[in-house]
Structures are given as C-alpha cells and as structure tokens.
Protein backbone atom coordinates (compact mmCIF):
# COMPACT_ATOMS: atom_id res chain seq x y z
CA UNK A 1 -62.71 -272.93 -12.77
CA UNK A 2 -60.60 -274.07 -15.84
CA UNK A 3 -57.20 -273.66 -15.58
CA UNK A 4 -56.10 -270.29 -16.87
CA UNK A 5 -53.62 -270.60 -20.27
CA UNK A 6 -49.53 -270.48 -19.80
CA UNK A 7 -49.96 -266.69 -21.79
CA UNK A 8 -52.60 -265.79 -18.96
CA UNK A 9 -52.85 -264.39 -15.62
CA UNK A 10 -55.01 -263.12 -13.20
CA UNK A 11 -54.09 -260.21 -11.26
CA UNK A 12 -55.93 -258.45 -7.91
CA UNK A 13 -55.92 -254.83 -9.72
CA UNK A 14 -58.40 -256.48 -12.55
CA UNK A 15 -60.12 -259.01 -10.82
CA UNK A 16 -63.10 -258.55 -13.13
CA UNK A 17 -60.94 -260.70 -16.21
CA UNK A 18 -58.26 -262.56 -16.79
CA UNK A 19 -55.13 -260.37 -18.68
CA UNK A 20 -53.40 -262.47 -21.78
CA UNK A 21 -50.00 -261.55 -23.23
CA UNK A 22 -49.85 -259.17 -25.95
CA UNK A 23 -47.27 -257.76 -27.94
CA UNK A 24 -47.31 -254.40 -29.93
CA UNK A 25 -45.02 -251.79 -31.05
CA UNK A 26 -47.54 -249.06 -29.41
CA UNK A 27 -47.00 -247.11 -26.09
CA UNK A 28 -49.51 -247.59 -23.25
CA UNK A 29 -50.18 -246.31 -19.88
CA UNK A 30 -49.83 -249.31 -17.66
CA UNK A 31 -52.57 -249.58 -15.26
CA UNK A 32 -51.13 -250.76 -12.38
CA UNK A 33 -48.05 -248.23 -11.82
CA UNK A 34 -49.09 -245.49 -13.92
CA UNK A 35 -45.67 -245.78 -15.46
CA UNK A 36 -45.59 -245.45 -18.95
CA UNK A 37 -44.39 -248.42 -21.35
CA UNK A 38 -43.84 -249.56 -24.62
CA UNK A 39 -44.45 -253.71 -26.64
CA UNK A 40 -44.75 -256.36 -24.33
CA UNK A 41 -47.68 -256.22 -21.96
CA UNK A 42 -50.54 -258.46 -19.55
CA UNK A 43 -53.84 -256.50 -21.68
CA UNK A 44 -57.57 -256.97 -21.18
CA UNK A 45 -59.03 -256.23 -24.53
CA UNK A 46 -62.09 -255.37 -23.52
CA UNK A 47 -61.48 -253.16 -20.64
CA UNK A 48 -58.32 -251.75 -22.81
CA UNK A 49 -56.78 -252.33 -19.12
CA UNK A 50 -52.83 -253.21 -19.59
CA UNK A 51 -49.71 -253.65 -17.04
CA UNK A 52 -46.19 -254.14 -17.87
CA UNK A 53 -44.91 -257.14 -18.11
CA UNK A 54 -43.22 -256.82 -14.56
CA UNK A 55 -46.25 -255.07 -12.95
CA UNK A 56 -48.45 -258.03 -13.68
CA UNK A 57 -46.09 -260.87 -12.22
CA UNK A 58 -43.87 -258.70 -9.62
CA UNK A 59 -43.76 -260.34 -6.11
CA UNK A 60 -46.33 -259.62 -3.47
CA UNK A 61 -43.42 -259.69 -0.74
CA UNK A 62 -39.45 -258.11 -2.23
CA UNK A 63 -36.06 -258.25 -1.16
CA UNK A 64 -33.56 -255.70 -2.52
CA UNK A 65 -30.20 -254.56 -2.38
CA UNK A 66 -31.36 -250.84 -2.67
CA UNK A 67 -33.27 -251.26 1.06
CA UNK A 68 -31.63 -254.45 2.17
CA UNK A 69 -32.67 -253.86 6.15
CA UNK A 70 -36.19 -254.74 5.72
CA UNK A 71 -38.22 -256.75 2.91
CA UNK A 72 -40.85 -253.95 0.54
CA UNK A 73 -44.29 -254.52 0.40
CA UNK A 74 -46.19 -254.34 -2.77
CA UNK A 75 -49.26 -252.15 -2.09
CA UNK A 76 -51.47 -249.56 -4.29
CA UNK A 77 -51.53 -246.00 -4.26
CA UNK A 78 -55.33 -244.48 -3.06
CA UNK A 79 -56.92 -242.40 -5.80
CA UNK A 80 -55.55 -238.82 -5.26
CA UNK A 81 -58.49 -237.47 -3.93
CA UNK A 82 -58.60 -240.08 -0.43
CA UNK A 83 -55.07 -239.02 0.51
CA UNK A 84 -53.54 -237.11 3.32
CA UNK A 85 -49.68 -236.63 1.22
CA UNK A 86 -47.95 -237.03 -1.82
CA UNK A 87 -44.93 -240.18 -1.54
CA UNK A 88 -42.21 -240.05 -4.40
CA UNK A 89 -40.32 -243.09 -5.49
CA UNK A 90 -37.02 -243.01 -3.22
CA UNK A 91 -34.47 -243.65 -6.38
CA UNK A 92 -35.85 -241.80 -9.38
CA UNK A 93 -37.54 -239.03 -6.92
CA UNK A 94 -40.93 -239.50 -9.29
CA UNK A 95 -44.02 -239.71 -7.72
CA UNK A 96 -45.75 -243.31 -7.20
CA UNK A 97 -48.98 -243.76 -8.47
CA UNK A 98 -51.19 -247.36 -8.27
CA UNK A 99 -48.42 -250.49 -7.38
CA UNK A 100 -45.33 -249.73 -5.56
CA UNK A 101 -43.24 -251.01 -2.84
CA UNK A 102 -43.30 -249.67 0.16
CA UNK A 103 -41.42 -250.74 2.99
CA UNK A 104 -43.36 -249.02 6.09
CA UNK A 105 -40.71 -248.97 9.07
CA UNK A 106 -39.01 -246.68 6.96
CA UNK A 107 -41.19 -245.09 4.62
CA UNK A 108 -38.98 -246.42 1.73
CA UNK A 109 -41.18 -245.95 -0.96
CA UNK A 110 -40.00 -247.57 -4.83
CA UNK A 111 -41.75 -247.70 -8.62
CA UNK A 112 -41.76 -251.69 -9.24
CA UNK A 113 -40.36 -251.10 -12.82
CA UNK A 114 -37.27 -249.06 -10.45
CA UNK A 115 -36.71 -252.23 -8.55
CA UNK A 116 -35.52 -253.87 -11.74
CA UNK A 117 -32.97 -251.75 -12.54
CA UNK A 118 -29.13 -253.50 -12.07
CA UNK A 119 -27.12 -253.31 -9.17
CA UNK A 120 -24.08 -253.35 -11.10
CA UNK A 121 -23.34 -252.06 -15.11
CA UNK A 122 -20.53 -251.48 -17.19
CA UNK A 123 -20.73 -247.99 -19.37
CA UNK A 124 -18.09 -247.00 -22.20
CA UNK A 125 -16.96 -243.75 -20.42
CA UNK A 126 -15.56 -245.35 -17.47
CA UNK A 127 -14.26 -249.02 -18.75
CA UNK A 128 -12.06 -249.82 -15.83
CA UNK A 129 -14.55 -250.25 -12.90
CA UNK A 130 -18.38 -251.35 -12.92
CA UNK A 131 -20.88 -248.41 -11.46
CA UNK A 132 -23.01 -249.49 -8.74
CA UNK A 133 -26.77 -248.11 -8.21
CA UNK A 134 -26.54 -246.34 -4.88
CA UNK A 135 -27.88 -243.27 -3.45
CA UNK A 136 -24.61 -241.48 -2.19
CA UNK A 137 -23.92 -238.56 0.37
CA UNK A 138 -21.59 -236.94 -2.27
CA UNK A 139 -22.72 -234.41 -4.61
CA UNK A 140 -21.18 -234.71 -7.97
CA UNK A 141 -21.06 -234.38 -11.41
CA UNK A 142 -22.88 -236.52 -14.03
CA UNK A 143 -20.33 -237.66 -16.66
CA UNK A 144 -22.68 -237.85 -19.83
CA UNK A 145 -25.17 -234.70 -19.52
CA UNK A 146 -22.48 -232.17 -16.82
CA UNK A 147 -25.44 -231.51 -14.85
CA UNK A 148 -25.32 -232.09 -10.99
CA UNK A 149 -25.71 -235.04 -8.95
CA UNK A 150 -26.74 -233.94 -5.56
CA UNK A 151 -26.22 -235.35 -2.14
CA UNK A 152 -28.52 -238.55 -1.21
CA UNK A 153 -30.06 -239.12 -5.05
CA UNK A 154 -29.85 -242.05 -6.47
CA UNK A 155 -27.40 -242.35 -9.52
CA UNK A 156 -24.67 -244.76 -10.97
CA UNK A 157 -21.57 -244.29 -9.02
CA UNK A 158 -18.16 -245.74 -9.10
CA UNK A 159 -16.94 -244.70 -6.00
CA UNK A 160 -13.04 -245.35 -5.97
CA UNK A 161 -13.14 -242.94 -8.99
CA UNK A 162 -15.84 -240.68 -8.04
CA UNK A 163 -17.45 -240.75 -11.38
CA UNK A 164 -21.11 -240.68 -11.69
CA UNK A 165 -23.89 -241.04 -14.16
CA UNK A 166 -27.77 -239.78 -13.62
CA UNK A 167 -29.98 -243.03 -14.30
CA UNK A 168 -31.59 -241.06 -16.65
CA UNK A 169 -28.61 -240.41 -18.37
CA UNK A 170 -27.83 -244.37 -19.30
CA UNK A 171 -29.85 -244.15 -22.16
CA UNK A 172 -28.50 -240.69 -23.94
CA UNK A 173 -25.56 -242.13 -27.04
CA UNK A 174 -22.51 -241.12 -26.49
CA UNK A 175 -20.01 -239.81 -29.31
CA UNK A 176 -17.73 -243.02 -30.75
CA UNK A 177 -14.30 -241.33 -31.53
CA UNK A 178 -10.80 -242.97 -32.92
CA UNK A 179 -7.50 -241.65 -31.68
CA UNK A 180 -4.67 -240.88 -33.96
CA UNK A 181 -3.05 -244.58 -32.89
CA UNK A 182 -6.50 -246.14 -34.22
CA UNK A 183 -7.76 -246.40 -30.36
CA UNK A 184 -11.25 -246.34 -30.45
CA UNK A 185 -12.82 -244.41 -27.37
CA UNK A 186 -16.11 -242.85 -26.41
CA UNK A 187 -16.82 -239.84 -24.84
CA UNK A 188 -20.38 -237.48 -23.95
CA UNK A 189 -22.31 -235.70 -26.68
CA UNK A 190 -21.24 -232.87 -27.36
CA UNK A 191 -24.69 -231.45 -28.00
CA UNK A 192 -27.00 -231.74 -25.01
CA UNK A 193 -30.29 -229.83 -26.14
CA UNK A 194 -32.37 -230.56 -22.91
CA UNK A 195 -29.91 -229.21 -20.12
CA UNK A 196 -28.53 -231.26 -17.72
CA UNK A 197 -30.42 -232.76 -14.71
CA UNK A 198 -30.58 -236.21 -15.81
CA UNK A 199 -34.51 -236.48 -15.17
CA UNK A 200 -35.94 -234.96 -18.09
CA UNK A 201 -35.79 -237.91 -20.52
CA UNK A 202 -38.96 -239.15 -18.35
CA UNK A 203 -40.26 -242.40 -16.32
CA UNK A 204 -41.06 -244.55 -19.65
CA UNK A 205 -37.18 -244.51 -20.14
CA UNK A 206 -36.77 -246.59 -17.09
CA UNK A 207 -38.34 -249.36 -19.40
CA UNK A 208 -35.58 -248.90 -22.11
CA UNK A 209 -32.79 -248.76 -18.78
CA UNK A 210 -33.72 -252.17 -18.04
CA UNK A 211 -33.36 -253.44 -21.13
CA UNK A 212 -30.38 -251.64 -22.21
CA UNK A 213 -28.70 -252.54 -18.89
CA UNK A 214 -28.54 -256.26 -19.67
CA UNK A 215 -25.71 -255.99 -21.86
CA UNK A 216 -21.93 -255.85 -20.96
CA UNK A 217 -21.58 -252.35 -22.24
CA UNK A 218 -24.18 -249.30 -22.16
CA UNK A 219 -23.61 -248.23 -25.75
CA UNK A 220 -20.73 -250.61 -26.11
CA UNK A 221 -21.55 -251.70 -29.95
C-alpha cells in the first residue's frame, strides 16, 4: 500500500477510507466522540464522516493526572440499543458516546476532548494563585456565574483560597473595570441570562476551553 500523505490518517472507527485534514469555519458532529466541534478536523468527503482533530490522533493507551492510579483505555461506546447502562464522563458529568477513556478497575470513565483540558490555568478574577482541575469534596461557589459547585464535581479550584470556577464557566467574559487610582481589575458579569450551574453553555465549549486555556490569562487581554 502507498504510503498515506503527512495531512492523512487512517483511523479504526473508518476503516473503509483514509481521513485528510480539513479546515472550515463550519460546526460538525465529530464521529468518533459524538462531541460537537468547530474548523479543524480528520474528514472523509465522501462518507461526510469527520473527528476532531484530537479524536483522530488521541493515544490508544493514556496517562493522566485526573486518574493518575491506573493508565485509561481508549474504547467505543456500543450503539444505545446493545447496552445494559448509561456511563457519564467523570469530569464534565456528560454522557460518553463513541471514543472515550475508560479506565475499568475503577469505572473512571472520560470524553477524550476532556482529557485535554489543563491541569493548571491562570484566570483574571483570582490573579494571585493558579486554579488546578480537580474534582473536590467541598461544595462551593462558582466565582463567575454564583451558581453552586457541589461536592465531588469537577471544577477549577484554588484551594488555599477556596475559590472556584465551573469549567463551563472559563469561557463566559468577564466585566474589565478601572478603579479610581487607574487600577485596572476584572470582575463577573453582571448579567447572567442562563442561570447559574456552569453546564449549560454545552459540550462543544470544551473545544473553545482548550484553546482558550493555552494562554497565561483566561480573558486576560
């Protein structure tokens, strides 16, 4: 067989053709998480079959800090009508549908697209400390949309100040203000039209938290 192009892969959940790079400013379902996405993709034209970028190249085998006791297996999801139970994705408490990690001594079950997501991020309302992904014991309250953050869900945390921010949440703009002294300082809109529970903006904004969460600053500019 002649060796596949740098822009092209082949991938097990499309064996039938190869998938080439493609770019576009259009939303898509990927096809091998379910998940939805936006630009960059792995597309077969002519099966209009597409994965994100991630999906299609995404180790077989995963170690990560959010289940560092065992390694997460990349497996797919049966069709809904061959299985016994529903599994939800252990951080953003979505469902998992087609790939996903699954780590099966403890049922520790994770969107690939979720495994992405930073350890570590800076965010303008809490400059002093960075907030680290974990999934605490603690309720609290999220600091951009008020709403709660209960016990043992996953959320950005800086835990020597018990401040917390819904992953969801990363991607709402907060309000830029300037102090009387010139002291520029941010702080949470002050109109929140959805309510606060810092799941409603949906799983295609987990593409935009990646992305978002490379800089130094969420909404830092």
């Amino acid at each position: 067989m002649a060796p596949l192009r740098k822009n092209t892969i082949q991938h097990f959940t499309h064996p039938e053709h190869s998938l080439t790079e493609y770019d576009s400013n259009t939303g898509y379902l990927c096809d091998g998480c379910k998940i939805p996405g936006i630009g960059k993709r792995y597309r077969c034209h002519g099966c209009e079959f597409d994965l994100h970028e991630y999906c299609g190249t995404c180790p077989t085998i995963l170690s990560s800090f959010m289940h560092p006791y065992h390694s997460l297996k990349l497996v797919v999801r049966k069709p809904q009508g061959n299985r016994q139970f529903d599994r939800i994705c252990n951080v953003c408490c979505d469902s998992v549908e087609g790939l996903f990690y699954r780590c099966e001594i403890c049922e520790f079950d994770v969107h690939p697209l979720c495994t992405q997501l930073p350890e570590t991020l800076r965010h303008v309302l809490h400059q002093a400390h960075p907030l680290r992904l974990l999934g605490s014991s603690e309720a609290g309250t999220c600091a951009v949309c008020r709403g709660a953050c209960n016990a043992s869900t996953w959320r950005y945390r800086c835990q020597l100040c018990k401040f917390d921010i819904h992953m969801g949440c990363l991607v709402v703009q907060c309000e830029k203000k300037t102090t009387w002294l010139g002291i520029t300082t941010y702080v949470p809109p002050s109109v929140f039209p959805h309510g606060g529970n810092g799941r409603r903006i949906g799983k295609i904004m987990f593409v935009l938290v990646k992305i978002l969460a490379m800089s130094v600053l969420i909404f830092g500019l």
